[in-house]
N, C-alpha and C. Protein backbone atom coordinates (compact mmCIF):
# COMPACT_ATOMS: atom_id res chain seq x y z
N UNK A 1 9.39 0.49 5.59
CA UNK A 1 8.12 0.68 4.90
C UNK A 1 8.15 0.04 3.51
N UNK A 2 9.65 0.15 2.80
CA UNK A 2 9.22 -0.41 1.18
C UNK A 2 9.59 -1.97 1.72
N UNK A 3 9.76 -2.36 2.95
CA UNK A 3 10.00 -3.91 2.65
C UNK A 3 8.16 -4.56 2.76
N UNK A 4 7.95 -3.82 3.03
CA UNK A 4 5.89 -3.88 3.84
C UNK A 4 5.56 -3.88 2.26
N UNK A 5 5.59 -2.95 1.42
CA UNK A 5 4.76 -2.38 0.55
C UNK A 5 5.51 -3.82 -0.83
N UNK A 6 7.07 -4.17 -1.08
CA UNK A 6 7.17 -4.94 -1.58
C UNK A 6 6.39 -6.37 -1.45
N UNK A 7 6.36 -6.74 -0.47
CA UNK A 7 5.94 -8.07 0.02
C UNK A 7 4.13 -7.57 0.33
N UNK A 8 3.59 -6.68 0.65
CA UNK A 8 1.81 -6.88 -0.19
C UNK A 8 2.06 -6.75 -1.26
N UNK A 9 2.43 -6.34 -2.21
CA UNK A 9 2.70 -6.03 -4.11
C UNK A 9 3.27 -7.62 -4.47
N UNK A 10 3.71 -8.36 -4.03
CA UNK A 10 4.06 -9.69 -4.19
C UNK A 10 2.65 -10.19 -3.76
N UNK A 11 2.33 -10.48 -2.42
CA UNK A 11 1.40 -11.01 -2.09
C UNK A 11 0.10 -10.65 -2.88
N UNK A 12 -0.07 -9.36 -3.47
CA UNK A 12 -1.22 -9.27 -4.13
C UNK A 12 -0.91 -9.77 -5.69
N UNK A 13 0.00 -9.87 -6.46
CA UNK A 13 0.45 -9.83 -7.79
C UNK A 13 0.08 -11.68 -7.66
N UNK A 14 0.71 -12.19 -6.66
CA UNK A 14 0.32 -13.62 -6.52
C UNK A 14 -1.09 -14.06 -6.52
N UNK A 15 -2.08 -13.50 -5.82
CA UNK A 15 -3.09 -13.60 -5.81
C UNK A 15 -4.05 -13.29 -7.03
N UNK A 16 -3.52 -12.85 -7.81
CA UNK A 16 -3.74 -12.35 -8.81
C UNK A 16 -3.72 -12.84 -10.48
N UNK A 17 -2.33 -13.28 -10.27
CA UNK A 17 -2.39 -14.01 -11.03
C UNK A 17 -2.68 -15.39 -10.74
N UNK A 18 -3.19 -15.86 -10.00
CA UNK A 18 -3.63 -16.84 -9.66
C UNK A 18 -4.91 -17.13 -10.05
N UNK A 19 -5.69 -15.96 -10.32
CA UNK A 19 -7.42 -16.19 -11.09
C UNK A 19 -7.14 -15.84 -12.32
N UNK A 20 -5.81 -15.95 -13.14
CA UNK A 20 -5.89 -15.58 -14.66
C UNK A 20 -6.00 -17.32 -15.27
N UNK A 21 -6.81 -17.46 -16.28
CA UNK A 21 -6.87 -18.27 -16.75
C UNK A 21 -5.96 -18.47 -17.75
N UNK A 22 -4.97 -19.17 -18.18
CA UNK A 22 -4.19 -19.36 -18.97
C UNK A 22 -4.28 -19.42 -20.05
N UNK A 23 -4.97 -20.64 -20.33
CA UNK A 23 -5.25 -21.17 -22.03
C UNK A 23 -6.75 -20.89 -22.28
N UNK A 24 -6.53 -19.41 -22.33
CA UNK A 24 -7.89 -18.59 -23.00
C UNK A 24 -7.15 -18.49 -24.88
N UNK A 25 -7.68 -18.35 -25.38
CA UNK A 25 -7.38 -18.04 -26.88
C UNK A 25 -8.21 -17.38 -27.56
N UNK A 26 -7.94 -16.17 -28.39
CA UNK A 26 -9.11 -15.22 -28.93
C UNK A 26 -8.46 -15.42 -30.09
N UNK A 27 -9.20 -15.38 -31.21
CA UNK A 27 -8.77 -15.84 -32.57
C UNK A 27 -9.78 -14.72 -33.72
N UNK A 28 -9.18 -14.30 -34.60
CA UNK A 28 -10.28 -13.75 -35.78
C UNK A 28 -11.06 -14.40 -36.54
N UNK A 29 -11.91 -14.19 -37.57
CA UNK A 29 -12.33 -14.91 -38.15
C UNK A 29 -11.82 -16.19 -38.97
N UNK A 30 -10.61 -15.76 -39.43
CA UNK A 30 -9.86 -16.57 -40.18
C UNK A 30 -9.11 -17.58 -39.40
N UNK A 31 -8.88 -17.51 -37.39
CA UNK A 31 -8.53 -18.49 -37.39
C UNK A 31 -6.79 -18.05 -37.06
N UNK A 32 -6.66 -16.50 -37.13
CA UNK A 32 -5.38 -15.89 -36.39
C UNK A 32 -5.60 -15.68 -35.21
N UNK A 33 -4.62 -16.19 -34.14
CA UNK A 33 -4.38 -15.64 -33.31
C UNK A 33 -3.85 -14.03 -32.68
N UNK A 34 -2.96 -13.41 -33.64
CA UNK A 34 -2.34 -12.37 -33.59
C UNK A 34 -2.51 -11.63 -34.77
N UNK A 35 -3.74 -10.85 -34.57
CA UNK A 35 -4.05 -10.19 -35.66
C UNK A 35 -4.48 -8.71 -35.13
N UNK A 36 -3.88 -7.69 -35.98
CA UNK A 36 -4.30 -5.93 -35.86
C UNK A 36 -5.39 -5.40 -36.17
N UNK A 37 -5.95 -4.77 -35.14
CA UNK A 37 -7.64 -4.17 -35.61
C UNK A 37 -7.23 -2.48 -36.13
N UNK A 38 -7.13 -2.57 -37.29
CA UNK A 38 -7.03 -1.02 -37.82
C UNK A 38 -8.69 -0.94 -38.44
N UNK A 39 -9.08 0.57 -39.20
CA UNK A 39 -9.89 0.58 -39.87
C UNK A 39 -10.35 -0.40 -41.44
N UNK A 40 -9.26 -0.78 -41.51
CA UNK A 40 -9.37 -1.64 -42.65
C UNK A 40 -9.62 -3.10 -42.43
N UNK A 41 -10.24 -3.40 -41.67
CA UNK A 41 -10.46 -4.68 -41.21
C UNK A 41 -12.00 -4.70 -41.60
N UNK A 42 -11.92 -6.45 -42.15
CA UNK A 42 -13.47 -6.65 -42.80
C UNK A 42 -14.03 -6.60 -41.30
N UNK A 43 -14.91 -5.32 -41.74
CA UNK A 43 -15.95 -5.02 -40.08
C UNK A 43 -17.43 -5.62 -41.17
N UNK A 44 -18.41 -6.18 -39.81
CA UNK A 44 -19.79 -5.94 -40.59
C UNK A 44 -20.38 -4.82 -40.62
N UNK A 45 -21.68 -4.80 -41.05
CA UNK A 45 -22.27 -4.03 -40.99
C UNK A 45 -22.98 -2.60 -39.79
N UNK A 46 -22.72 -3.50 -38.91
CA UNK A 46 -22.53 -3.07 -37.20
C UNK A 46 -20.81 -1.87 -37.20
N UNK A 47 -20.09 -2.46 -37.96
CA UNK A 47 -18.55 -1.90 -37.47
C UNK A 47 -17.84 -2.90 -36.77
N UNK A 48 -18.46 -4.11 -36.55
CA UNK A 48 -17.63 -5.24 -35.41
C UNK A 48 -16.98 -5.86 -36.46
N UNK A 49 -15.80 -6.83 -35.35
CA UNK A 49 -14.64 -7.78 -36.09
C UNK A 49 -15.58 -8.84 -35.46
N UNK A 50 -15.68 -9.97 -36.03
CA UNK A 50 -16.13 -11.00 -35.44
C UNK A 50 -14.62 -12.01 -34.99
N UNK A 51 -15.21 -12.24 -33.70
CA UNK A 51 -14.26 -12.89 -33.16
C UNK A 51 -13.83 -14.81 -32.62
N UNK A 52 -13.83 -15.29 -32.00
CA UNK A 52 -13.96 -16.44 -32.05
C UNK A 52 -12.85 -16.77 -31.00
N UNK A 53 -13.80 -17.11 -29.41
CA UNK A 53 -12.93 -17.38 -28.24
C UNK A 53 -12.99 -19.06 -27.45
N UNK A 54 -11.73 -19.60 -27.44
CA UNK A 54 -11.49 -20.47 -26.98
C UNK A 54 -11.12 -20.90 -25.44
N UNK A 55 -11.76 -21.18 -24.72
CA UNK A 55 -11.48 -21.55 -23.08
C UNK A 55 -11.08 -22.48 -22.46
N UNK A 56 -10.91 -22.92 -21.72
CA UNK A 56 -11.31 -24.93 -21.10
C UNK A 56 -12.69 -24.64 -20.45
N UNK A 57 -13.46 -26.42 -20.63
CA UNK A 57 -14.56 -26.36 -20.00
C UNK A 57 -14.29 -26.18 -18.69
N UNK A 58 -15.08 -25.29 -17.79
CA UNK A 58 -15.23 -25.72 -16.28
C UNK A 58 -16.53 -26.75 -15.93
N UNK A 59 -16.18 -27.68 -14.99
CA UNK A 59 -16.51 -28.13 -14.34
C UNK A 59 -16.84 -28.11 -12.84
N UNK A 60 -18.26 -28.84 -12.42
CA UNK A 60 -18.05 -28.54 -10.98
C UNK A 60 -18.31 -30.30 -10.26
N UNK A 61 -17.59 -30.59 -9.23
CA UNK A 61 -17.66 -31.55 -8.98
C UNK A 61 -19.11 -31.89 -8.26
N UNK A 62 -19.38 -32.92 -9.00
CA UNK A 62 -20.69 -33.57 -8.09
C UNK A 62 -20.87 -34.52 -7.47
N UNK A 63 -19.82 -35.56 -7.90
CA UNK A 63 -19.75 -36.76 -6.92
C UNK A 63 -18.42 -36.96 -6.55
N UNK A 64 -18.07 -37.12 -5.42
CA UNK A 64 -16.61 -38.26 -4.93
C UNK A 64 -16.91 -38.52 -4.00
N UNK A 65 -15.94 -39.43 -3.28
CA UNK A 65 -16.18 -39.93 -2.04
C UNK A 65 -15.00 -39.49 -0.91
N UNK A 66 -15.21 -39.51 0.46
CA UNK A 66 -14.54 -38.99 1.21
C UNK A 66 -14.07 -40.58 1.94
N UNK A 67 -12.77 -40.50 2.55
CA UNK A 67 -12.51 -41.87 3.43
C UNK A 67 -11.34 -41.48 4.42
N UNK A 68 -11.76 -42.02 5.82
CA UNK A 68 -11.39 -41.32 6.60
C UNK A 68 -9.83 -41.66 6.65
N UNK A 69 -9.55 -41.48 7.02
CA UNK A 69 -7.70 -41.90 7.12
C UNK A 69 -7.27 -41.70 9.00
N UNK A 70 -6.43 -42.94 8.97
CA UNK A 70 -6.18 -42.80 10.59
C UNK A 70 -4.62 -41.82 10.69
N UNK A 71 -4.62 -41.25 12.15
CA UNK A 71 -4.16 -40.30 11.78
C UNK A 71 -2.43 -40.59 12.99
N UNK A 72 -1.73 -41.01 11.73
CA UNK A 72 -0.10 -42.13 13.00
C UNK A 72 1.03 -41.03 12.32
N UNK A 73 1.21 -39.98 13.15
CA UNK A 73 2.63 -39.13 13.29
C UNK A 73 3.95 -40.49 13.13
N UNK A 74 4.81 -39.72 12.76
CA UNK A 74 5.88 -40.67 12.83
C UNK A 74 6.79 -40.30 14.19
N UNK A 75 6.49 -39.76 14.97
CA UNK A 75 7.08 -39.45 16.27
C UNK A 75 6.07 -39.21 17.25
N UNK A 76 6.06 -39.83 18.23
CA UNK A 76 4.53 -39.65 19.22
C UNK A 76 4.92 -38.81 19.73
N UNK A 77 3.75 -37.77 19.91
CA UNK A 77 3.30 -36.24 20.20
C UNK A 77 3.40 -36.35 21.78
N UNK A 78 3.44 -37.30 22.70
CA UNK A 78 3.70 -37.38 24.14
C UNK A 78 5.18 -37.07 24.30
N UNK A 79 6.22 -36.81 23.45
CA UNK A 79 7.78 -37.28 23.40
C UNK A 79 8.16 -35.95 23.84
């Protein structure tokens, strides 16, 4: 049973991290990366930290072209 439950906990941890985006970056105002939100932080008027987040663009593809390719095994499949 724990070899079942290891290997979905792999299989899901994989899957998983597989939709984390990497080079996300959240930055403070100033332009830190690694900065502590205590009460003493210049909040506005609201109480918020203003923040400042960095992503990659996504894209979606709109054009390419497809070309067929012939299809020669290196050992014939009759053998």
């Amino acid at each position: 049973m724990t070899k079942y439950l290891q290997t979905f906990l792999l299989f899901v941890s994989c899957c998983a991290y597989s939709q984390i985006p990497i080079s996300v970056k959240v930055k403070d105002a100033l332009g830190n990366e690694n900065f502590h939100v205590t009460c003493t932080n210049d909040l506005d008027a609201n109480g918020c930290i203003p923040l400042h987040v960095e992503y990659p663009e996504l894209k979606q593809a709109t054009t390419y072209q497809l070309t067929q390719g012939t299809y020669n095994p290196p050992i014939p499949l009759n053998q």
